[in-house]
PDB file of N, CA and C in Angstrom:
ATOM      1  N   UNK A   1     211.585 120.298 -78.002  1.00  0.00           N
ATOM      2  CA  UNK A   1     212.342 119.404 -77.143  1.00  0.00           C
ATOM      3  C   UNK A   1     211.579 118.093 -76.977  1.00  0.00           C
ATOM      4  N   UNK A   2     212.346 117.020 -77.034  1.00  0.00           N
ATOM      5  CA  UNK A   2     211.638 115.624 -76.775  1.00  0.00           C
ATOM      6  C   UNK A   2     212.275 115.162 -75.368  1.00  0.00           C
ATOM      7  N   UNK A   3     210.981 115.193 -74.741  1.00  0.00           N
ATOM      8  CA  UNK A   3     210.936 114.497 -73.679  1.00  0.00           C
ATOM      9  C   UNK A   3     210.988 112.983 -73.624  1.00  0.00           C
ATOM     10  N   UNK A   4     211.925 112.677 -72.772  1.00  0.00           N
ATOM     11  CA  UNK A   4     211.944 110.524 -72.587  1.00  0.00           C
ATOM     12  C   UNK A   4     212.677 110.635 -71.056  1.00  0.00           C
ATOM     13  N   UNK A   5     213.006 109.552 -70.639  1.00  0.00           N
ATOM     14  CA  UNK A   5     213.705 109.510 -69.439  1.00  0.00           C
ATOM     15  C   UNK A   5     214.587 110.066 -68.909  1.00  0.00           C
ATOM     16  N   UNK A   6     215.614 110.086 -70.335  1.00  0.00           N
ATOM     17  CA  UNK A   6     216.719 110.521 -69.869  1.00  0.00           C
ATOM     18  C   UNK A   6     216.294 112.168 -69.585  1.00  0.00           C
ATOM     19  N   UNK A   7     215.703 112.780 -70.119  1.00  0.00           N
ATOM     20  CA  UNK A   7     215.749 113.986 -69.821  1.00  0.00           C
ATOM     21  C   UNK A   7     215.323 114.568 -68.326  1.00  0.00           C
ATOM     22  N   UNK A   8     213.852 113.555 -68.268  1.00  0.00           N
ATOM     23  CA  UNK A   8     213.360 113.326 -66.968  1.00  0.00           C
ATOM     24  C   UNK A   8     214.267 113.246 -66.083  1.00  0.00           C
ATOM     25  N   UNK A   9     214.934 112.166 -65.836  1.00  0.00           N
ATOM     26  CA  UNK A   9     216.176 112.106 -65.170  1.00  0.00           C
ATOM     27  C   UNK A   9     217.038 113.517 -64.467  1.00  0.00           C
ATOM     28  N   UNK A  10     217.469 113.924 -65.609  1.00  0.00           N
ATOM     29  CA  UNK A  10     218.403 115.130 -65.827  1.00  0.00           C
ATOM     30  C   UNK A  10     218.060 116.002 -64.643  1.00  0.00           C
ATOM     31  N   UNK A  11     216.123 116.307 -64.715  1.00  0.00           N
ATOM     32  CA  UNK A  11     215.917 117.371 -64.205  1.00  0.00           C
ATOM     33  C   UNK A  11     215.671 116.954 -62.808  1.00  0.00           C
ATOM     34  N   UNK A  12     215.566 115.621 -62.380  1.00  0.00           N
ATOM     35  CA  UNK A  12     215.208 115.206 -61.286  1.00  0.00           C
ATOM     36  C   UNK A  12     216.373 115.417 -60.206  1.00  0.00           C
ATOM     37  N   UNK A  13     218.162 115.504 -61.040  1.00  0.00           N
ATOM     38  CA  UNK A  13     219.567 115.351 -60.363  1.00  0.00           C
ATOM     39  C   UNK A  13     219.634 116.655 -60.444  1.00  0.00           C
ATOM     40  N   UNK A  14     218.773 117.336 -60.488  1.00  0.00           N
ATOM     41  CA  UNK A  14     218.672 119.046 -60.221  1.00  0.00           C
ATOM     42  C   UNK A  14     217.793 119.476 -59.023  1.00  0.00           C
ATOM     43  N   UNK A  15     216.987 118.411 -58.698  1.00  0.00           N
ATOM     44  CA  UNK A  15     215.593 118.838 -57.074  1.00  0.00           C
ATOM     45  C   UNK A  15     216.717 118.901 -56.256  1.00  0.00           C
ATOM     46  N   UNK A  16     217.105 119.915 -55.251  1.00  0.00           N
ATOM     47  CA  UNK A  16     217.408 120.020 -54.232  1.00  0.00           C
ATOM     48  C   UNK A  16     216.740 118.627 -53.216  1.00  0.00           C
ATOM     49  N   UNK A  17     217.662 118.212 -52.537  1.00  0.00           N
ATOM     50  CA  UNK A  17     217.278 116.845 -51.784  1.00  0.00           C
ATOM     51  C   UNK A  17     215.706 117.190 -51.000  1.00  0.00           C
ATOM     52  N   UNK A  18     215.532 118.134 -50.406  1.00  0.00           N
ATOM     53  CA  UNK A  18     215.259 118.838 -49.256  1.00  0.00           C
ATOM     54  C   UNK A  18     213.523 118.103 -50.050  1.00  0.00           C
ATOM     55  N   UNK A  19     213.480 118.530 -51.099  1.00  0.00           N
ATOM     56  CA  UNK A  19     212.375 118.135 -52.326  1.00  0.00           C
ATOM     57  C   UNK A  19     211.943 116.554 -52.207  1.00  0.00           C
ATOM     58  N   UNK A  20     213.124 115.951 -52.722  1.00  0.00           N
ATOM     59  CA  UNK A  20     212.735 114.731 -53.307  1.00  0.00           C
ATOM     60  C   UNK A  20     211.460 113.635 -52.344  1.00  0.00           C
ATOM     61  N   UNK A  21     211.236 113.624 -51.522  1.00  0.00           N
ATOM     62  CA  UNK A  21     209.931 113.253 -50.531  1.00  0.00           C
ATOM     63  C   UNK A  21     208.631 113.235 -51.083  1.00  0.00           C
ATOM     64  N   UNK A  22     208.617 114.895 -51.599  1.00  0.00           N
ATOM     65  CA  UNK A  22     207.579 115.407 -52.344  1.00  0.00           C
ATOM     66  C   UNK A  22     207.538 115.097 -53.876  1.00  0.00           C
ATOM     67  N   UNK A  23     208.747 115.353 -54.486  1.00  0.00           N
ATOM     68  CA  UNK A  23     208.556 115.016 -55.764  1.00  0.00           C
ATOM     69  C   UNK A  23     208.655 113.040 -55.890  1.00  0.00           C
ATOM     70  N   UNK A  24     208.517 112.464 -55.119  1.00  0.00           N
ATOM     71  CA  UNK A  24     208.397 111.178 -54.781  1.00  0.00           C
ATOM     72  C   UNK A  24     206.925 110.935 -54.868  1.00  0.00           C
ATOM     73  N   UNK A  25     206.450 111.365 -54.054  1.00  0.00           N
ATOM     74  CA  UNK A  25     205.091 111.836 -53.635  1.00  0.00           C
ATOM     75  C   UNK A  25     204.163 111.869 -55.292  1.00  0.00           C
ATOM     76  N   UNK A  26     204.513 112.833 -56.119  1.00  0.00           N
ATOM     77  CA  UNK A  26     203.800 113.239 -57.132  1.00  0.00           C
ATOM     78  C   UNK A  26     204.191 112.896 -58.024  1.00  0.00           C
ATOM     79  N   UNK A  27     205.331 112.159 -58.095  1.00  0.00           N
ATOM     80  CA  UNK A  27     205.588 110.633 -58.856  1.00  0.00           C
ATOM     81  C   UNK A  27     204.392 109.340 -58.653  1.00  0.00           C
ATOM     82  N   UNK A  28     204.112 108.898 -57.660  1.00  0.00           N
ATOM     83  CA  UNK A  28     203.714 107.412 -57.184  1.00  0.00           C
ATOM     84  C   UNK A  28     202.085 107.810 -57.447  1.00  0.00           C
ATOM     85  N   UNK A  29     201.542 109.562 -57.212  1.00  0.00           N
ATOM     86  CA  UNK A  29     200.143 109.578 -57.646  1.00  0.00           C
ATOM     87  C   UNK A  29     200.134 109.715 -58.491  1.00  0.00           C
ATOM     88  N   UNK A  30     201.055 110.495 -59.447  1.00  0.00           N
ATOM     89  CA  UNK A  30     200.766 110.019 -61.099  1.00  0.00           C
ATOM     90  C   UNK A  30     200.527 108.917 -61.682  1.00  0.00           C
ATOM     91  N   UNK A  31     201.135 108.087 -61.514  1.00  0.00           N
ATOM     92  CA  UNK A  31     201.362 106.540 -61.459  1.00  0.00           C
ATOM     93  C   UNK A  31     200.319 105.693 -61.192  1.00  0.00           C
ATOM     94  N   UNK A  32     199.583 106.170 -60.290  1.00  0.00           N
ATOM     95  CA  UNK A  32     198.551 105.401 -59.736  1.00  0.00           C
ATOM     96  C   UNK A  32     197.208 106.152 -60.360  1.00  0.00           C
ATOM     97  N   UNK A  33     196.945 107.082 -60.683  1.00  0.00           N
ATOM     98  CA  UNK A  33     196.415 107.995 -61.394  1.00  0.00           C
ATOM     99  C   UNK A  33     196.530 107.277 -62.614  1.00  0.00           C
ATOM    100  N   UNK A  34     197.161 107.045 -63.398  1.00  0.00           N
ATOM    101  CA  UNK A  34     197.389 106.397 -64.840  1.00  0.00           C
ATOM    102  C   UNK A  34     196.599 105.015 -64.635  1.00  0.00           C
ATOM    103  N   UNK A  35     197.128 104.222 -63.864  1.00  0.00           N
ATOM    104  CA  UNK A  35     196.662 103.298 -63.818  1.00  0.00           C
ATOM    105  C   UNK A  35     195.522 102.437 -63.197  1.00  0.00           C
ATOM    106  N   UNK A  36     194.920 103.713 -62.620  1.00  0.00           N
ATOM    107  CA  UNK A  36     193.224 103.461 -62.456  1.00  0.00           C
ATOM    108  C   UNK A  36     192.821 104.192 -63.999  1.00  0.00           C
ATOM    109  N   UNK A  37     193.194 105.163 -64.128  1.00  0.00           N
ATOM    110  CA  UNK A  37     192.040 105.605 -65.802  1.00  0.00           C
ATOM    111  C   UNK A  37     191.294 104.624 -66.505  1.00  0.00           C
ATOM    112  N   UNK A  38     192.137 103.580 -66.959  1.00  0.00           N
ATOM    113  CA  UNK A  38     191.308 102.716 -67.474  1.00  0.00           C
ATOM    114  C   UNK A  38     190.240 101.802 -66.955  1.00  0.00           C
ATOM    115  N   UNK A  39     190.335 101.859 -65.654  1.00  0.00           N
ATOM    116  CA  UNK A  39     189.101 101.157 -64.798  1.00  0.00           C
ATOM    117  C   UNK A  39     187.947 102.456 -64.463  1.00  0.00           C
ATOM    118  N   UNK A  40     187.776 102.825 -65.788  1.00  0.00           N
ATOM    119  CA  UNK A  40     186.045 103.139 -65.307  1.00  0.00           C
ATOM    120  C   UNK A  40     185.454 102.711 -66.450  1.00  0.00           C
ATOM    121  N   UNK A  41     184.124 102.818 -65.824  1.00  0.00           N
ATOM    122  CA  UNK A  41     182.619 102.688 -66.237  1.00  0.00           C
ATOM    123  C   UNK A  41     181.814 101.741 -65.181  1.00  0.00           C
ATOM    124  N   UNK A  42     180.990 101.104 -66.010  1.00  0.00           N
ATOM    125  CA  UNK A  42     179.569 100.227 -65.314  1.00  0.00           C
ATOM    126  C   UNK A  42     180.938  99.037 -64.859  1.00  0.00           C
ATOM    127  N   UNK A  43     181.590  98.049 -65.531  1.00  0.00           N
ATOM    128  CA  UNK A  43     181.727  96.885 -65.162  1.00  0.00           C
ATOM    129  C   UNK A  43     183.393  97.404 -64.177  1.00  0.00           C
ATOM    130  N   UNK A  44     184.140  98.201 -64.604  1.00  0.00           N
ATOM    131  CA  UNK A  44     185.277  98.546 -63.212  1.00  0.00           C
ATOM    132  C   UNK A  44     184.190  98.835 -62.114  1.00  0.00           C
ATOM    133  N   UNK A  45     183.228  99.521 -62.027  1.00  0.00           N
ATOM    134  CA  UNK A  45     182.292 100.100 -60.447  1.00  0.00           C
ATOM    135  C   UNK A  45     181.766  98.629 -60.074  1.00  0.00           C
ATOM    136  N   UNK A  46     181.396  97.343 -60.761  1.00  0.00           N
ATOM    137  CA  UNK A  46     180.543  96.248 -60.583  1.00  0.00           C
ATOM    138  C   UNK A  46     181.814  95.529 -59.353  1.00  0.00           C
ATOM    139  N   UNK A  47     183.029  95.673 -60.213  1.00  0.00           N
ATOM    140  CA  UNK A  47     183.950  94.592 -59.285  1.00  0.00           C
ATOM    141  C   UNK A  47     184.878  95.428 -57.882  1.00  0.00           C
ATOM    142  N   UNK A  48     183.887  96.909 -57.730  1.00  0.00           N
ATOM    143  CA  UNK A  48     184.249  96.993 -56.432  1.00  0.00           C
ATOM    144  C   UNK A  48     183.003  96.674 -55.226  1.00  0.00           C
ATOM    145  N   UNK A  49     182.330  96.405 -55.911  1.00  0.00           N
ATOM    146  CA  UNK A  49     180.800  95.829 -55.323  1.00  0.00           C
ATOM    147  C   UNK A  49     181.327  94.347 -54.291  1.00  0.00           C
ATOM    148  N   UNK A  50     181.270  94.697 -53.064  1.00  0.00           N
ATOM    149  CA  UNK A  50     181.680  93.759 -52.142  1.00  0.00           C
ATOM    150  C   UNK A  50     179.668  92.840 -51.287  1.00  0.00           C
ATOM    151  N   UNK A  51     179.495  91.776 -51.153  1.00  0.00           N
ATOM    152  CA  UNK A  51     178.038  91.471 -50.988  1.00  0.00           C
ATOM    153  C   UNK A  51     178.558  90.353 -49.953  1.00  0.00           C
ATOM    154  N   UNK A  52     177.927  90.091 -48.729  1.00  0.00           N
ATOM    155  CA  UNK A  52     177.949  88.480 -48.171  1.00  0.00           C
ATOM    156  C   UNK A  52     176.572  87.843 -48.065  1.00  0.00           C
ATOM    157  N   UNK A  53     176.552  86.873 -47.856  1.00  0.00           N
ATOM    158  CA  UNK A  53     175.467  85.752 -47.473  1.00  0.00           C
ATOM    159  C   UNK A  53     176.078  84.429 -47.060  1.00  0.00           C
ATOM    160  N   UNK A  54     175.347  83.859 -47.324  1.00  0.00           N
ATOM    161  CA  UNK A  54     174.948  82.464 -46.662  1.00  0.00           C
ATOM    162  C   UNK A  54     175.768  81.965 -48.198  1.00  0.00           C
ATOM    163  N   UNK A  55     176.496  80.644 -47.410  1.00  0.00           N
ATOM    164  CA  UNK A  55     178.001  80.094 -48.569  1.00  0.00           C
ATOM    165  C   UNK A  55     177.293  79.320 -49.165  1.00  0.00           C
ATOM    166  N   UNK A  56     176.212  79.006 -49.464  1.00  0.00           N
ATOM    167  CA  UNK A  56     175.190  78.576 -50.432  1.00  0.00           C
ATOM    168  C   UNK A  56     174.366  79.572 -51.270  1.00  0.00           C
ATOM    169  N   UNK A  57     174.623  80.829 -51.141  1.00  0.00           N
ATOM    170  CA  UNK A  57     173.975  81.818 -52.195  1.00  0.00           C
ATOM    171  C   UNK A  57     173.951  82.110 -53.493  1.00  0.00           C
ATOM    172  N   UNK A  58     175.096  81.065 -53.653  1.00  0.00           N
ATOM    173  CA  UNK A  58     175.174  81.245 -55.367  1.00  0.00           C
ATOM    174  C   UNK A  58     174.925  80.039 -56.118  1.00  0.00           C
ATOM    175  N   UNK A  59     174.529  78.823 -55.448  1.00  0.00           N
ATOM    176  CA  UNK A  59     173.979  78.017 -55.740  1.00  0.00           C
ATOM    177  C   UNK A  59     172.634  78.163 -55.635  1.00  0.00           C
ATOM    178  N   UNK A  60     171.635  78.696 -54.559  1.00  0.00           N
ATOM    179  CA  UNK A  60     170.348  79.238 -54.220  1.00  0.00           C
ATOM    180  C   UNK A  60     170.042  80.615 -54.552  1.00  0.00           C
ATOM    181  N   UNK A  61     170.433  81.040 -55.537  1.00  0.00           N
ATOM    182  CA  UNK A  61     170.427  82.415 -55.455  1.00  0.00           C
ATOM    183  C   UNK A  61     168.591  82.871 -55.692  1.00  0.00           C
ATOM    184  N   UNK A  62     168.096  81.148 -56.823  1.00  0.00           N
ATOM    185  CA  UNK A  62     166.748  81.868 -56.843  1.00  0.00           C
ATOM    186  C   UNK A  62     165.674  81.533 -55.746  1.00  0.00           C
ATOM    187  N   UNK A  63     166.155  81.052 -54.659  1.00  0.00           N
ATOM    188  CA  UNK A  63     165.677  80.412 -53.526  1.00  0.00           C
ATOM    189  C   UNK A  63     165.355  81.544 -52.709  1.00  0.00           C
ATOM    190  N   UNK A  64     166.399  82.163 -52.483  1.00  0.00           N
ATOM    191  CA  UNK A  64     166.456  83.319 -51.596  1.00  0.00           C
ATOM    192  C   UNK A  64     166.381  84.883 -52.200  1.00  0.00           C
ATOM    193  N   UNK A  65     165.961  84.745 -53.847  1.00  0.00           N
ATOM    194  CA  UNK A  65     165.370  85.713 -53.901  1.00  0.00           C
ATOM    195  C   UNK A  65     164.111  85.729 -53.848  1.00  0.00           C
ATOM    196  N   UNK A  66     163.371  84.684 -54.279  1.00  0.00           N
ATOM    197  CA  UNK A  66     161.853  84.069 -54.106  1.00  0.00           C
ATOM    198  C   UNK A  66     161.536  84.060 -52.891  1.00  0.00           C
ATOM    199  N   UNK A  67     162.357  84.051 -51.747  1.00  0.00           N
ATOM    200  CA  UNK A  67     161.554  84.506 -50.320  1.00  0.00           C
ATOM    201  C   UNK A  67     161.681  82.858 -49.938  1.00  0.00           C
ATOM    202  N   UNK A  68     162.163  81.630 -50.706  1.00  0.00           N
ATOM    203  CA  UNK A  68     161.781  80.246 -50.344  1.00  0.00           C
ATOM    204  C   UNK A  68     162.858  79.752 -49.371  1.00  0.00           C
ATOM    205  N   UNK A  69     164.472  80.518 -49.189  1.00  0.00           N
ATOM    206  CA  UNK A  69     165.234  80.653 -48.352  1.00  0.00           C
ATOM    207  C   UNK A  69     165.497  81.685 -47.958  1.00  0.00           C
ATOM    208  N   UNK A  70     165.728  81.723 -45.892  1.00  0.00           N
ATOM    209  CA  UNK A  70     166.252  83.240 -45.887  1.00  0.00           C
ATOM    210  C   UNK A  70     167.299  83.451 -45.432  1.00  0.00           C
ATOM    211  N   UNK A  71     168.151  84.509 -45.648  1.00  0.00           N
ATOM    212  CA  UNK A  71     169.473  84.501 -45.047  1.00  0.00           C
ATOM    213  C   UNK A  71     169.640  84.538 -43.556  1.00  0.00           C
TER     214      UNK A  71
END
């Protein structure tokens, strides 16, 4: 059997209503599930890396790692 939408479909106008909440549910984490997969490794983990300082830190960055500015 080949699975595509329409079939998907088919079986979905078969959930008893009482369901659909849930099978809603495990729709939207699949979904979201898919579309984190491709965000791993080293550089997806880098850009959840949140940092503050002083709104001159990235212009001084070797200032204030040298100890010559401090935050």
């Amino acid at each position: 059997m080949i699975v595509n939408r329409e079939v998907i479909k088919s079986e979905i106008d078969l959930v008893d209503t009482q369901y659909l909440d849930t099978l809603y549910r495990i729709v939207k984490s699949l979904q979201m599930q898919i579309t984190r997969e491709p965000q791993s490794g080293l550089m997806a983990n880098l850009k959840t890396v949140k940092i503050s300082g002083p709104k001159d830190f990235a212009e001084n960055i070797d200032a204030y790692l040298s100890g010559e500015k401090h935050a």
